[in-house]
Protein backbone atom coordinates (compact mmCIF):
# COMPACT_ATOMS: atom_id res chain seq x y z
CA UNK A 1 117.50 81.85 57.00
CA UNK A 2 118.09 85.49 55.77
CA UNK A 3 114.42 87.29 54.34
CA UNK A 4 115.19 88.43 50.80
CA UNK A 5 114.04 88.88 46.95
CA UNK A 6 115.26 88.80 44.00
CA UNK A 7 113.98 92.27 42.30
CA UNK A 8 114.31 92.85 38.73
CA UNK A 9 115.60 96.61 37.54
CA UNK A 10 114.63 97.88 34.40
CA UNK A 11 115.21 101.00 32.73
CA UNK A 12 113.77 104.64 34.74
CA UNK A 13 109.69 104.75 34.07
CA UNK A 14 109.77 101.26 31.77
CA UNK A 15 105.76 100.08 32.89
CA UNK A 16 103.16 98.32 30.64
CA UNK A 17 102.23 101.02 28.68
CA UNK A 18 106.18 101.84 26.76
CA UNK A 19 106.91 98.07 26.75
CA UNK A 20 108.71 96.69 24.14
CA UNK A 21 109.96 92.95 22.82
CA UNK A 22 113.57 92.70 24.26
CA UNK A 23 113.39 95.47 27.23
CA UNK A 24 115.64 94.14 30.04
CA UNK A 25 114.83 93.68 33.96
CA UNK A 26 118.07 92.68 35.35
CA UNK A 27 117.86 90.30 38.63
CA UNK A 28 119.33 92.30 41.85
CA UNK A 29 119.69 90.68 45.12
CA UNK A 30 118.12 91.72 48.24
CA UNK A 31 118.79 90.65 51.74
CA UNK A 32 117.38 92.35 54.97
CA UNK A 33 119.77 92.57 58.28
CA UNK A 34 117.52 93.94 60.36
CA UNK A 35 113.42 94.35 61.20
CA UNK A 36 113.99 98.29 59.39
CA UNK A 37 115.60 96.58 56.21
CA UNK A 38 112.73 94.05 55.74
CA UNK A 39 110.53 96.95 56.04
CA UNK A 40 112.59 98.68 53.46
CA UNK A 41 112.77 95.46 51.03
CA UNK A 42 108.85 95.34 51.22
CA UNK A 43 108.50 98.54 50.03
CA UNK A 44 110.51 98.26 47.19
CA UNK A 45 108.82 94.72 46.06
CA UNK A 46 105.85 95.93 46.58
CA UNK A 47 106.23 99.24 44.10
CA UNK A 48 107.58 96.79 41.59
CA UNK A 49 104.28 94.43 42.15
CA UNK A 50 101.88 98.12 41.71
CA UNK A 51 103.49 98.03 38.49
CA UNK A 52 103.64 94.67 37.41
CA UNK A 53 101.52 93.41 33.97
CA UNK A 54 102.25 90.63 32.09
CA UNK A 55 104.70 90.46 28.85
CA UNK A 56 105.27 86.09 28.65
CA UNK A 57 106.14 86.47 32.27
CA UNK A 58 104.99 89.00 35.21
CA UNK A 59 107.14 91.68 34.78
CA UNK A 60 107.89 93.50 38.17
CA UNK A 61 109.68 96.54 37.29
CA UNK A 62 111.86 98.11 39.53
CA UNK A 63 114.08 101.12 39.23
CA UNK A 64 117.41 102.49 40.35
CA UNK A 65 115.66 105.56 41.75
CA UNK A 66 113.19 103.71 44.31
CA UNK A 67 116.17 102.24 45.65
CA UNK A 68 117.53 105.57 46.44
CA UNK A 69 114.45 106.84 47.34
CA UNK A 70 113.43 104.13 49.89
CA UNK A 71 116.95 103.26 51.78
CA UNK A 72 118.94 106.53 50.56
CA UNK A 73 117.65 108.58 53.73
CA UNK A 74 118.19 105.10 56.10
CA UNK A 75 121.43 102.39 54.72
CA UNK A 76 123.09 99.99 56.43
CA UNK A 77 120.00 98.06 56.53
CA UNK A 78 119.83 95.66 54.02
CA UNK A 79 122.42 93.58 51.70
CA UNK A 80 122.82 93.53 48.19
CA UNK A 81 124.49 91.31 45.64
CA UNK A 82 124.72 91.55 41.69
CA UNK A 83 123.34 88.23 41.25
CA UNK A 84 123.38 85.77 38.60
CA UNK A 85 124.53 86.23 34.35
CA UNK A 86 120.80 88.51 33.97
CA UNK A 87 122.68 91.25 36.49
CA UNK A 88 122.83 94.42 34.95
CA UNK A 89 126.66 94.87 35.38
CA UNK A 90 126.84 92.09 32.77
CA UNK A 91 127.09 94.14 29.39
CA UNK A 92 129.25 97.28 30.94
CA UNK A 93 131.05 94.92 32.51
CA UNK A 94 131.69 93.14 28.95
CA UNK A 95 132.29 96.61 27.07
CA UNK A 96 134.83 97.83 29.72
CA UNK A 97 137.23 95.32 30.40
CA UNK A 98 137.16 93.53 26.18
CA UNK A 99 135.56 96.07 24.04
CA UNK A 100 137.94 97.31 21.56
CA UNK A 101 135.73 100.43 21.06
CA UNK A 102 137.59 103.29 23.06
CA UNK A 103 133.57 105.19 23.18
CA UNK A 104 132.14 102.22 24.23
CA UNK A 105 134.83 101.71 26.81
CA UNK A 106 134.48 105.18 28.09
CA UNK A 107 130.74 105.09 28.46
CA UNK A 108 131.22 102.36 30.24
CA UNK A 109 133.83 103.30 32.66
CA UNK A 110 131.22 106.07 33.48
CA UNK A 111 128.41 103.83 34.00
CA UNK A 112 130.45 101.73 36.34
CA UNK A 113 131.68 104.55 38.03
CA UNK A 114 128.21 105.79 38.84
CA UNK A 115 126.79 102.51 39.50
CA UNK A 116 129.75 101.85 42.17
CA UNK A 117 129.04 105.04 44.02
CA UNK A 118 125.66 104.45 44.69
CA UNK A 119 126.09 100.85 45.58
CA UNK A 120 128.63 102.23 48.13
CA UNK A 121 126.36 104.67 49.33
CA UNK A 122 123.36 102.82 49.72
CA UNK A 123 124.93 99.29 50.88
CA UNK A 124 127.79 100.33 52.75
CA UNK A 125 130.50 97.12 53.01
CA UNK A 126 126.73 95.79 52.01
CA UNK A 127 127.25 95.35 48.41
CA UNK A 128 128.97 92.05 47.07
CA UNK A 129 129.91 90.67 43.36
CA UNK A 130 128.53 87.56 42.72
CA UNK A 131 130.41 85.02 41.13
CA UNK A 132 128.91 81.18 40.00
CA UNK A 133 130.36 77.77 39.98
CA UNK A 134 128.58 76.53 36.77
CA UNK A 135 130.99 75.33 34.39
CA UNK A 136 129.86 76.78 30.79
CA UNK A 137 132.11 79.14 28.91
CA UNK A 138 129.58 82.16 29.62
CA UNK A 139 129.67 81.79 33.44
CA UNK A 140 133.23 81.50 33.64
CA UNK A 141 133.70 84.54 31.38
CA UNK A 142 131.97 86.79 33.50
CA UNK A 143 133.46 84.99 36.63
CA UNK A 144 136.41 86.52 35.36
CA UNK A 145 134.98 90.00 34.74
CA UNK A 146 133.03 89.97 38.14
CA UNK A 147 136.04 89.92 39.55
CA UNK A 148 138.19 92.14 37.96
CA UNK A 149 135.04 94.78 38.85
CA UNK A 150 135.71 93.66 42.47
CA UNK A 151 139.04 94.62 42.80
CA UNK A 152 138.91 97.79 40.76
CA UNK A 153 136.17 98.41 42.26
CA UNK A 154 136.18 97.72 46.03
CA UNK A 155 134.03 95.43 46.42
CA UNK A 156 133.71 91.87 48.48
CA UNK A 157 133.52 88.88 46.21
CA UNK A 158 130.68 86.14 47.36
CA UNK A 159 130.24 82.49 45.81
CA UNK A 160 126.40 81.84 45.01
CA UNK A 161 124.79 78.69 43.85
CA UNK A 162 121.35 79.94 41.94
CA UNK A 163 119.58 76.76 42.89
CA UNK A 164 116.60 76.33 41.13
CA UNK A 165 115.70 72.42 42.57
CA UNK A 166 117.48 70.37 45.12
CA UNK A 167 119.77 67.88 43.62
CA UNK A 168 121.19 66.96 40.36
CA UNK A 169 119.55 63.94 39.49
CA UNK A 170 116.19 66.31 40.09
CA UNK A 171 116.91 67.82 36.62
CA UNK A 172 114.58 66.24 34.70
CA UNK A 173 111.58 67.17 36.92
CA UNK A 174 112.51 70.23 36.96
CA UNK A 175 112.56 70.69 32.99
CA UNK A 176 109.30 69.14 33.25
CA UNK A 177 108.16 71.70 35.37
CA UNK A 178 109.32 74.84 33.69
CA UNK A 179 107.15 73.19 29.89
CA UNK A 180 104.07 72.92 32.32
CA UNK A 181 103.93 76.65 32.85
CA UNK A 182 103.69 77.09 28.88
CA UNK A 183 105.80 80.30 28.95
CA UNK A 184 108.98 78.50 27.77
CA UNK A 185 111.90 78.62 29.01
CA UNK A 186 113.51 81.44 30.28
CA UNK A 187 117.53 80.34 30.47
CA UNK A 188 119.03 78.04 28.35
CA UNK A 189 119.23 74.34 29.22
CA UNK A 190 122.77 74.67 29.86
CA UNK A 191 122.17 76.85 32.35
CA UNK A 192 119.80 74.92 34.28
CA UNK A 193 122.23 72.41 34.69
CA UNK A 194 123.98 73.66 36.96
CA UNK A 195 121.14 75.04 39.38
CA UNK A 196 120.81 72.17 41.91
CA UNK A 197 122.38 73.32 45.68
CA UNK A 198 125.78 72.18 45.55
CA UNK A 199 127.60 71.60 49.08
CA UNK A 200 130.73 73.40 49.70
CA UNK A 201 133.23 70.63 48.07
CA UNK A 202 131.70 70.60 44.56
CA UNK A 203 131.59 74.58 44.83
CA UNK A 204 135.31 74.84 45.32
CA UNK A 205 136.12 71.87 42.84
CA UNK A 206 134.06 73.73 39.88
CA UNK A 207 135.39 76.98 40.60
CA UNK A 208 138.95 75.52 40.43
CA UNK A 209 138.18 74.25 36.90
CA UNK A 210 137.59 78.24 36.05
């Protein structure tokens, strides 16, 4: 077992009192190496939980800058991954490589830039682009992206599953689940179906249908 979280960053200073309906928090992968970078990873989850309050779900925000802050002065001590389709390289990543819009594509190109450099400065070989094995056209299209941001990039590609319950025929307990928390849900169904822990064969036969 590896200790880790799954943080959520959100735009710099975004707290309960400037929320608004639609503000992002963007799921970011954590994952400690050593006794220094569990140390680390409990600081930053626990600055996101000082600020947490309650908008449909507990909102946890975290920001770029407390990452720097916390494991700028000390990396090579915890792991990092871009996570799932909620990962903030999503829309740049959209805007860069399809966008028509030469502004768009040039803001983006800088926000990638930026975002690469500190990723290599504050995970060092640490950082990895996630790609999915979930079948559905929006998965696959970012698949593709994710790894054209690897390459161009230089960054190591790593195969996650997302599971959310055990196996597939658990699906229906699951949805049943999710309703009993009254908050709705927070993915689409389609999504969902493809959160059970796949073993290593089904993996590699989805991803070859990409």
């Amino acid at each position: 077992y590896i200790l880790g979280s799954e943080i959520y960053i959100t735009e710099e200073g975004k707290n309960a009192t400037n929320h608004v309906k639609g503000d992002r928090f963007y799921h970011f992968l954590l994952l400690a190496k050593d006794r220094t970078g569990w140390e680390q990873l409990n600081e930053i989850v626990s600055l996101g939980w000082e600020r947490s309050y309650f908008r449909g779900v507990q909102r946890m925000p975290v920001y770029l800058s407390d990452l720097e802050q916390i494991i700028g002065t000390d990396v090579g001590h915890l792991m990092a991954s871009s996570a799932c389709l909620g990962s903030l390289l999503r829309e740049p990543l959209t805007k860069y490589y399809i966008s028509s819009n030469r502004e768009e594509v040039e803001e983006a190109s800088k926000w990638l830039q930026s975002f690469s450099d500190l990723m290599h400065k504050l995970f060092p070989s640490s950082f990895y682009a996630e790609i999915q094995p979930a079948l559905y056209s929006e998965q696959k299209e970012y698949n593709n992206l994710i790894i054209k941001f690897a390459r161009e990039f230089k960054f190591p590609l790593i195969v996650a599953n997302d599971a959310h319950y055990l196996r597939a025929r658990d699906r229906e307990l699951h949805s049943v689940f999710l309703n009993s928390q009254n908050i709705g849900s927070r993915e689409p169904e389609l999504f969902y179906k493809y959160t059970y822990l796949m073993g290593t064969k089904e993996i590699v036969e989805k991803l070859q249908k990409h």
